[in-house]
Protein backbone atom coordinates (compact mmCIF):
# COMPACT_ATOMS: atom_id res chain seq x y z
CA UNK A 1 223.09 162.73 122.38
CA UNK A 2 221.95 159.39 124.00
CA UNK A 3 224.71 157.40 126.36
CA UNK A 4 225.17 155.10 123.56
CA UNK A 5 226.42 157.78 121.10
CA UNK A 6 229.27 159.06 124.22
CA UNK A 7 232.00 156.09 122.27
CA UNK A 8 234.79 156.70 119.88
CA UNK A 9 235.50 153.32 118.52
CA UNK A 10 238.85 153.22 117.10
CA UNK A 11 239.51 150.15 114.66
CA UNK A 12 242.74 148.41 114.24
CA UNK A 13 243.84 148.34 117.50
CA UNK A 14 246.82 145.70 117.17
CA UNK A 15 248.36 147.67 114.43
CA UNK A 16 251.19 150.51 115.30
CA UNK A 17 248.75 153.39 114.22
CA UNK A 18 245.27 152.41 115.67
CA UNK A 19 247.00 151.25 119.38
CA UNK A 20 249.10 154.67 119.61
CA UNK A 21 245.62 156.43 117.97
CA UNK A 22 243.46 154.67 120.75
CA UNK A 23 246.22 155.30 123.80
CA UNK A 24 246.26 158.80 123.12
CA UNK A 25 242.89 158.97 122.96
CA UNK A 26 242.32 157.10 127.21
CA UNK A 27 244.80 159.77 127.87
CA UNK A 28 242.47 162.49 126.42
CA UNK A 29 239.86 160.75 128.37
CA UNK A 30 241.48 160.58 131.82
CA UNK A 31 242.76 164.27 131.22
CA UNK A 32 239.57 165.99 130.15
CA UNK A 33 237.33 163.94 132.47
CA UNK A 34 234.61 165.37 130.62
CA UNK A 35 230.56 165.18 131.68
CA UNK A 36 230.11 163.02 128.31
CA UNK A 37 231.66 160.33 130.14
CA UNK A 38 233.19 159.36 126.86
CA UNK A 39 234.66 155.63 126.29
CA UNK A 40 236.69 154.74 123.78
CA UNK A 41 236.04 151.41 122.14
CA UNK A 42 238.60 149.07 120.32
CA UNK A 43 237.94 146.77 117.43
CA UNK A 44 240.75 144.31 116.77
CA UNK A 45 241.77 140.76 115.24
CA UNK A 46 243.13 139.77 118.37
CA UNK A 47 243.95 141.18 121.66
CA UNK A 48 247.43 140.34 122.08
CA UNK A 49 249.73 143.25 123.51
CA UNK A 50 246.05 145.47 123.99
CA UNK A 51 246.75 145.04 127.96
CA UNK A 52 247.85 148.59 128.28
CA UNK A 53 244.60 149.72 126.50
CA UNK A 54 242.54 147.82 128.55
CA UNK A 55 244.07 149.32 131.70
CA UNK A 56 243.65 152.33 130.60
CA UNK A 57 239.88 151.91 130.37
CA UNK A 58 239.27 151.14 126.86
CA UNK A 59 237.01 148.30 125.74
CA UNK A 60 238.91 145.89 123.61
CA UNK A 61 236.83 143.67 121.49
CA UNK A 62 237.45 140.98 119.08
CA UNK A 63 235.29 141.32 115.98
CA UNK A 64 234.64 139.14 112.11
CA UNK A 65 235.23 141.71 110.04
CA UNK A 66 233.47 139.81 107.32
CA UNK A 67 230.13 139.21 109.58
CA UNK A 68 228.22 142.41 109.34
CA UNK A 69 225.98 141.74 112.42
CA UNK A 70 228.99 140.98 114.35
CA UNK A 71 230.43 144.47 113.28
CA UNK A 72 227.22 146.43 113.76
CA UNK A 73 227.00 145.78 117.53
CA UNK A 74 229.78 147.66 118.21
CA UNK A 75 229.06 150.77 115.76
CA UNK A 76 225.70 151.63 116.71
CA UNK A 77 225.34 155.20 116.89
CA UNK A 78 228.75 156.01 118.21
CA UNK A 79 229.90 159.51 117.78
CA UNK A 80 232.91 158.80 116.08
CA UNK A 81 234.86 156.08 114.39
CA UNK A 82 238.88 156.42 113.56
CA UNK A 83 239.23 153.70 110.94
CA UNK A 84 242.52 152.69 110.64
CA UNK A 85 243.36 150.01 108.38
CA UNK A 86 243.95 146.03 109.84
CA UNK A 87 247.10 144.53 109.08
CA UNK A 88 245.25 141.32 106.69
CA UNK A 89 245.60 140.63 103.69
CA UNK A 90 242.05 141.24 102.97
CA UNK A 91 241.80 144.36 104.95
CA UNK A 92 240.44 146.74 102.15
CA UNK A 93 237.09 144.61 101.97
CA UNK A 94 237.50 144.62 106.16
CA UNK A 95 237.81 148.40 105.92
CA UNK A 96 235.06 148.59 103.53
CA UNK A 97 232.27 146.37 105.85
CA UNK A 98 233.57 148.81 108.82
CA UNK A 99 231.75 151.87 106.73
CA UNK A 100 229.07 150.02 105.28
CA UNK A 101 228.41 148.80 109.06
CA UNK A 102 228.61 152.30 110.47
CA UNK A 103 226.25 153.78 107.82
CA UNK A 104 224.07 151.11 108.51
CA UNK A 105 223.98 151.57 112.33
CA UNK A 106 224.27 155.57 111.33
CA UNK A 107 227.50 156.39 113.44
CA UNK A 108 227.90 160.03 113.77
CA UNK A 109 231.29 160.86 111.28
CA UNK A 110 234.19 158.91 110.47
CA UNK A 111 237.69 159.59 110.73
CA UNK A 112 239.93 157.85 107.92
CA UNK A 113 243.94 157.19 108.44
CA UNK A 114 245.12 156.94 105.22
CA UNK A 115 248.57 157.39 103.48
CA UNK A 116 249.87 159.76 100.97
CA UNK A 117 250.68 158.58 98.06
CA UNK A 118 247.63 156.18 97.85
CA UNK A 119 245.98 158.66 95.06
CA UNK A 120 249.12 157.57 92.87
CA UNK A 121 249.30 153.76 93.60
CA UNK A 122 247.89 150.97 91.09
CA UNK A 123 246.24 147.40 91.23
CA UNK A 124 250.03 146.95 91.18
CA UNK A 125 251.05 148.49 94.47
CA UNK A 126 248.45 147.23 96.48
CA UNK A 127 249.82 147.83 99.94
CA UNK A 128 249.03 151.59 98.93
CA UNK A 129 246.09 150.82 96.85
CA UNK A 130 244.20 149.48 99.45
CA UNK A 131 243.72 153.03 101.06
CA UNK A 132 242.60 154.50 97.49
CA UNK A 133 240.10 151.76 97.54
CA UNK A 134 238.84 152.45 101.17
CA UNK A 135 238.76 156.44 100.63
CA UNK A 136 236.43 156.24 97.15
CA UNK A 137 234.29 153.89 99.36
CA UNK A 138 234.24 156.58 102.57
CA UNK A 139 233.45 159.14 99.93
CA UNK A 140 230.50 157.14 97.87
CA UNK A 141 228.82 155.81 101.29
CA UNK A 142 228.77 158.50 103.71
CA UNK A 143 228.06 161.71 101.11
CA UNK A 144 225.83 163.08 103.33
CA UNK A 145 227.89 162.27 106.72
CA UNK A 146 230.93 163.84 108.59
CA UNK A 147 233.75 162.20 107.53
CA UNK A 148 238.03 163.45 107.35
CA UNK A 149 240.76 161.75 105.26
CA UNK A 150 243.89 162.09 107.07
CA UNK A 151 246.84 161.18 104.69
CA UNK A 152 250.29 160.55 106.78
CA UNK A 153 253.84 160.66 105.00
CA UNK A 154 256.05 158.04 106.01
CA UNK A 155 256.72 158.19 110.11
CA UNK A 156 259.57 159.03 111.53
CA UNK A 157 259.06 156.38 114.18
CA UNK A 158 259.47 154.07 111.31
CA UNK A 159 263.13 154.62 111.12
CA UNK A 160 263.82 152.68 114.51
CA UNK A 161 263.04 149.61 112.39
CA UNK A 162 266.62 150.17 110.71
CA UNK A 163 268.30 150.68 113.77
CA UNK A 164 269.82 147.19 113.72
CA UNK A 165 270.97 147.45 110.23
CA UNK A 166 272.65 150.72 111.94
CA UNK A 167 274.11 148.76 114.08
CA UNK A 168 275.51 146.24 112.23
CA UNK A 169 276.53 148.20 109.32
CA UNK A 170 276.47 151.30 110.26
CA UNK A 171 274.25 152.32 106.95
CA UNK A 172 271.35 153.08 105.90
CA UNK A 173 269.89 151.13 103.34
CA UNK A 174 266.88 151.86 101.07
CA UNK A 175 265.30 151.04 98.07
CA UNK A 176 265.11 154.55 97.16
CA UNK A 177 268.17 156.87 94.67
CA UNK A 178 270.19 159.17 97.11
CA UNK A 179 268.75 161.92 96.39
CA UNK A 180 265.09 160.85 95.99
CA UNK A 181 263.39 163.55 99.02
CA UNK A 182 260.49 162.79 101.14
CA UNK A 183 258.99 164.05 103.85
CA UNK A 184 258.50 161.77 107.30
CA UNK A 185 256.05 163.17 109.74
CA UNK A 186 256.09 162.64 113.62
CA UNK A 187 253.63 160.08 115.00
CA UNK A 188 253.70 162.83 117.76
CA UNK A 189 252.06 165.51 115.54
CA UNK A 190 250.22 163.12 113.94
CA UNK A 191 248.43 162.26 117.47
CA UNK A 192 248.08 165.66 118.59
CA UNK A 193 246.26 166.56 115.11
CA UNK A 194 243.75 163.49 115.01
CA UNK A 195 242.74 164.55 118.27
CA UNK A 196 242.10 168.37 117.09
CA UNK A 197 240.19 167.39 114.30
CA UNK A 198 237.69 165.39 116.21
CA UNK A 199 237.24 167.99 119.01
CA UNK A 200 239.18 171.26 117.98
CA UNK A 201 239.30 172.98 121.27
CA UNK A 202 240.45 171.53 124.55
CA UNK A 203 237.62 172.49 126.60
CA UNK A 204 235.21 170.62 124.25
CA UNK A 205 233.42 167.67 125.19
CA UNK A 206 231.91 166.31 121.86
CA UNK A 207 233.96 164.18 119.72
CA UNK A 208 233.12 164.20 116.04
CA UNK A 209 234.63 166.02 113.10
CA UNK A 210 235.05 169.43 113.40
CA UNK A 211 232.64 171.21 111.03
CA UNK A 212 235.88 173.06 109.21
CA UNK A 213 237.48 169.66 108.20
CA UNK A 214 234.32 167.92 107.41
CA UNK A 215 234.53 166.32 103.91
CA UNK A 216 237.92 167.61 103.35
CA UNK A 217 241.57 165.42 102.59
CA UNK A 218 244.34 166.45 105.23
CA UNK A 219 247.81 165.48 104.02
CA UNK A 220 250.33 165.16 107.28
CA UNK A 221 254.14 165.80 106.19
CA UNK A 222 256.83 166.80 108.16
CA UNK A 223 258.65 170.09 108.29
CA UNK A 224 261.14 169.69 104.95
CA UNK A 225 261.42 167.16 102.42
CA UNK A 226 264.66 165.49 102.65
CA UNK A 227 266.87 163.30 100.76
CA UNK A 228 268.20 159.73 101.65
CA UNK A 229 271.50 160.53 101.40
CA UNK A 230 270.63 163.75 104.28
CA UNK A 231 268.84 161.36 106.39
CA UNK A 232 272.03 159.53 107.08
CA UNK A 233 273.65 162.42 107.28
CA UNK A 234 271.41 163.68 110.32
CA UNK A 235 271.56 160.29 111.36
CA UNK A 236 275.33 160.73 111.60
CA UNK A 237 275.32 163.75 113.19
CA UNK A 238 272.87 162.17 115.93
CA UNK A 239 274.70 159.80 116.87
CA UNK A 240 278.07 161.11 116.90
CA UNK A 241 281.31 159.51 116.15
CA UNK A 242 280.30 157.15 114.21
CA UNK A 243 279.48 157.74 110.03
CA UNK A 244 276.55 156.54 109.07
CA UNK A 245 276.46 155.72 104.99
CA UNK A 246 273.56 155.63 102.90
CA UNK A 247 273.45 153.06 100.62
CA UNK A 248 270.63 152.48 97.96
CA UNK A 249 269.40 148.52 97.60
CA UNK A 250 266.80 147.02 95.64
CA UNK A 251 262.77 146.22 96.52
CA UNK A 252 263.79 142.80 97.07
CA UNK A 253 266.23 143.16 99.36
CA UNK A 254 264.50 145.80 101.24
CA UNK A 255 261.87 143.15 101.82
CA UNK A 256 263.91 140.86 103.08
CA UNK A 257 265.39 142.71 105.47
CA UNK A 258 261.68 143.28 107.03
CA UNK A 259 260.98 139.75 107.28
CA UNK A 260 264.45 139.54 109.18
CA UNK A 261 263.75 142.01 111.24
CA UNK A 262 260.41 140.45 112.67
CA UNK A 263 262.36 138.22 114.90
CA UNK A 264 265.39 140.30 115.74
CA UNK A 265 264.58 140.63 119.62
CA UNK A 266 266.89 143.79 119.73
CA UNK A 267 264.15 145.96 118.59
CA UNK A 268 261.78 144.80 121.88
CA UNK A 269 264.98 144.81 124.23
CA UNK A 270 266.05 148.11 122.97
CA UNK A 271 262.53 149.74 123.39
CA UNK A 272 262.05 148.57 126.79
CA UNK A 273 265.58 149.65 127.81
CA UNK A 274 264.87 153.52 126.40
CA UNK A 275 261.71 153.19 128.07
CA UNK A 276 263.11 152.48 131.81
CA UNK A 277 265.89 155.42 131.10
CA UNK A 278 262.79 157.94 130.27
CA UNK A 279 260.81 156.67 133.33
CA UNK A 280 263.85 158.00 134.83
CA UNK A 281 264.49 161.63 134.00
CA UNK A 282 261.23 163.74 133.43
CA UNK A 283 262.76 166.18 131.11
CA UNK A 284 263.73 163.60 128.32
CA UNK A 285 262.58 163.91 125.00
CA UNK A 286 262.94 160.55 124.24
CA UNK A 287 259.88 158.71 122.41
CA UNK A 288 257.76 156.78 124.79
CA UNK A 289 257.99 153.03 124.59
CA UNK A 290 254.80 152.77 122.37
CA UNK A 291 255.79 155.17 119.83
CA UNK A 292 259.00 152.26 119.09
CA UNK A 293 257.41 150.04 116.75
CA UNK A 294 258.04 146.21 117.28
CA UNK A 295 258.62 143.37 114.78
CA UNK A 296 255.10 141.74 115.09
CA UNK A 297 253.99 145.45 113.22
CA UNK A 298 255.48 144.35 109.98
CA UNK A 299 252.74 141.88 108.41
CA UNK A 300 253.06 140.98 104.64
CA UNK A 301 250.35 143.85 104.09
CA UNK A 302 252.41 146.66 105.71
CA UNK A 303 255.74 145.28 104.45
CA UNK A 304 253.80 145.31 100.83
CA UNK A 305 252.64 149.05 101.75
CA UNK A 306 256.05 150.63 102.57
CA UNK A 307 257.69 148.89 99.82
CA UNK A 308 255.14 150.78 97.63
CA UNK A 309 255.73 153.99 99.16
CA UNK A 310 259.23 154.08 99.20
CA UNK A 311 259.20 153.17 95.17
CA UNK A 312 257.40 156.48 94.38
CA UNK A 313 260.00 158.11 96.88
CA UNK A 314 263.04 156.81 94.67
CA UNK A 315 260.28 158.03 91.58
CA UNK A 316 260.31 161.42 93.62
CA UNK A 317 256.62 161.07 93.49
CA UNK A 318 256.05 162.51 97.13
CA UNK A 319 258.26 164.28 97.64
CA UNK A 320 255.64 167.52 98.69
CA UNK A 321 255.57 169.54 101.82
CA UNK A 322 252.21 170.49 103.37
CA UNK A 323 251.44 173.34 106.25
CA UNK A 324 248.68 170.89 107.20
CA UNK A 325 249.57 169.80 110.38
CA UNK A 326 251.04 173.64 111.61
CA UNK A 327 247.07 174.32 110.42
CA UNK A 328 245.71 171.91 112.76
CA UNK A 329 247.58 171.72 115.80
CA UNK A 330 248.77 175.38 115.67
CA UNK A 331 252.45 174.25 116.28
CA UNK A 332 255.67 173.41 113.90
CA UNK A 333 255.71 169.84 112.83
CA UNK A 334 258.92 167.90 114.55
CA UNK A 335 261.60 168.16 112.58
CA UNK A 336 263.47 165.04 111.07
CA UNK A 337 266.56 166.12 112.48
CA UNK A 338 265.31 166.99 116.04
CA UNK A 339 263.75 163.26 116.23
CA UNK A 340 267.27 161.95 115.31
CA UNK A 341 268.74 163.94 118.53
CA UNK A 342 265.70 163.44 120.98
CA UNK A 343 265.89 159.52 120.35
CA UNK A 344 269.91 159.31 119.72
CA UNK A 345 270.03 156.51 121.98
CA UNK A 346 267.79 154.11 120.27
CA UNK A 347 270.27 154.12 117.63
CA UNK A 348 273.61 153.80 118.82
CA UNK A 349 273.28 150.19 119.59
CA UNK A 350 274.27 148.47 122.52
């Protein structure tokens, strides 16, 4: 393998799943400090909030995603790509030049982040039918390439987007039926298994896609499926002393809600403040301060993406449990109710 193939390029970098994808990844880096001399390279629409990436080593880079050439100069004959979806409007077609461009400049295998429940979604629900659209293309271009579909469930990590309404309320509100049951997987487990697919054992040093997932569709759950109406009840139990109600509300007021919640400030003060008290005791379990997802996440494409999912959760449409990530990683996925109690603080409010 020539220098120029030692690069993971991870795209997406300014959304919640491609920065925590391409942190995790420096830290496998600086950990391994393998003979590869590996690099990982970040594609982006802009570099705001990247600074911890860059300090960590990564090259951050600004690309067209509509300007092939401009795109091709950073794929050429790297050893792997994680393609996670942009946060545009248009970010299908950007997803789609991202493959073309890496066939083209014949990058070594592919890893896809997509999300379950795409295989059911309609011109309709495009949010979700975006990733359909950007799988059938991974599958038609690269047939005789490496490439992985990794499908995540809704993330628990999500959930600390509602802590405000928590606080407030104290409820839980959804556009989903109380007893419609899904299954939220840890962005934790969903970390540690992207990194196991692309090099399986620790002591590897090439990056790829392991030969036993190659071609394949990996669907990340969590541990049980769950109903709304348990979720608050966990929630309550979290907490304790105070009852948290679910209470079932409709698409439209669901989005709403997100585009409130991209200025509340609590969410950034709250993240930081959880942050300084893990920095502080070694032994927490409490999620780091990337893993709490910020306002500026929730673009009209992701808003239009979780509204999507959580109408075939109230359809009880994925509502399945898979051993996928126990296959992967080796270990138990993080339970629902264990992410509650680890991270009780982020949602008791101030």
């Amino acid at each position: 393998m020539s220098e120029s193939q030692n690069t993971i390029v991870v795209t997406g970098g300014e959304t919640f799943i491609g920065y925590n994808i391409a942190l995790r990844l420096c830290e496998e880096m600086e950990r391994r400090r393998s003979s590869k001399n590996y690099k990982v390279r970040v594609l982006c629409s802009n570099k705001e909030g990247l600074e911890k990436l860059q300090k960590r080593g990564a090259e951050i880079h600004v690309v067209r995603y509509e300007d092939q050439e401009n795109l091709r100069q950073y794929l050429r004959h790297v050893s792997l790509v994680v393609l996670t979806l942009n946060d545009r409007e248009q970010r299908a077609q950007d997803a789609r030049n991202i493959i073309e461009a890496a066939q083209q400049e014949r990058s070594q295998s592919i890893q896809l982040i997509s999300h379950i429940g795409c295989d059911r979604a309609n011109e309709n629900q495009r949010g979700l039918y975006d990733f359909q659209q950007v799988e059938e293309c991974l599958k038609n271009k690269y047939q005789n390439g490496r490439w992985v579909i990794l499908r995540l469930n809704f993330v628990q990590q999500w959930f600390y987007l509602w802590s405000p309404m928590i606080e407030d309320h104290g409820k839980l509100r959804l556009n989903v039926n109380e007893d419609s049951k899904f299954s939220p997987v840890s962005m934790n487990d969903v970390l540690d298994a992207s990194v196991k697919v692309a090099c399986k054992n620790q002591n590897d040093e090439e990056f790829c896609v392991c030969e036993q997932y190659n071609q394949k569709t990996l669907q990340f759950t969590g541990r049980d499926a769950i109903s709304a109406r348990e979720i608050a009840n966990e929630l309550s139990r979290a907490v304790e002393g105070r009852q948290i109600q679910f209470e079932s509300i409709s698409k439209e007021e669901m989005k709403q809600y997100f585009e409130q919640i991209r200025q509340d400030q609590r969410m950034l003060l709250s993240s930081m403040q959880v942050f300084e008290k893990s920095s502080q005791d070694s032994q927490t379990k409490h999620d780091k301060e990337n893993l709490i997802p910020q306002g500026k996440y929730l673009t009209d494409a992701v808003i239009n993406q979780t509204l999507n999912y959580l109408e075939l959760v109230r359809e009880n449409q994925v509502n399945q449990v898979t051993s996928d990530i126990r296959k992967v990683t080796g270990n138990e996925p993080i339970s629902l109710k264990n992410f509650f109690k680890d991270n009780r603080d982020q949602f008791r409010g101030r």
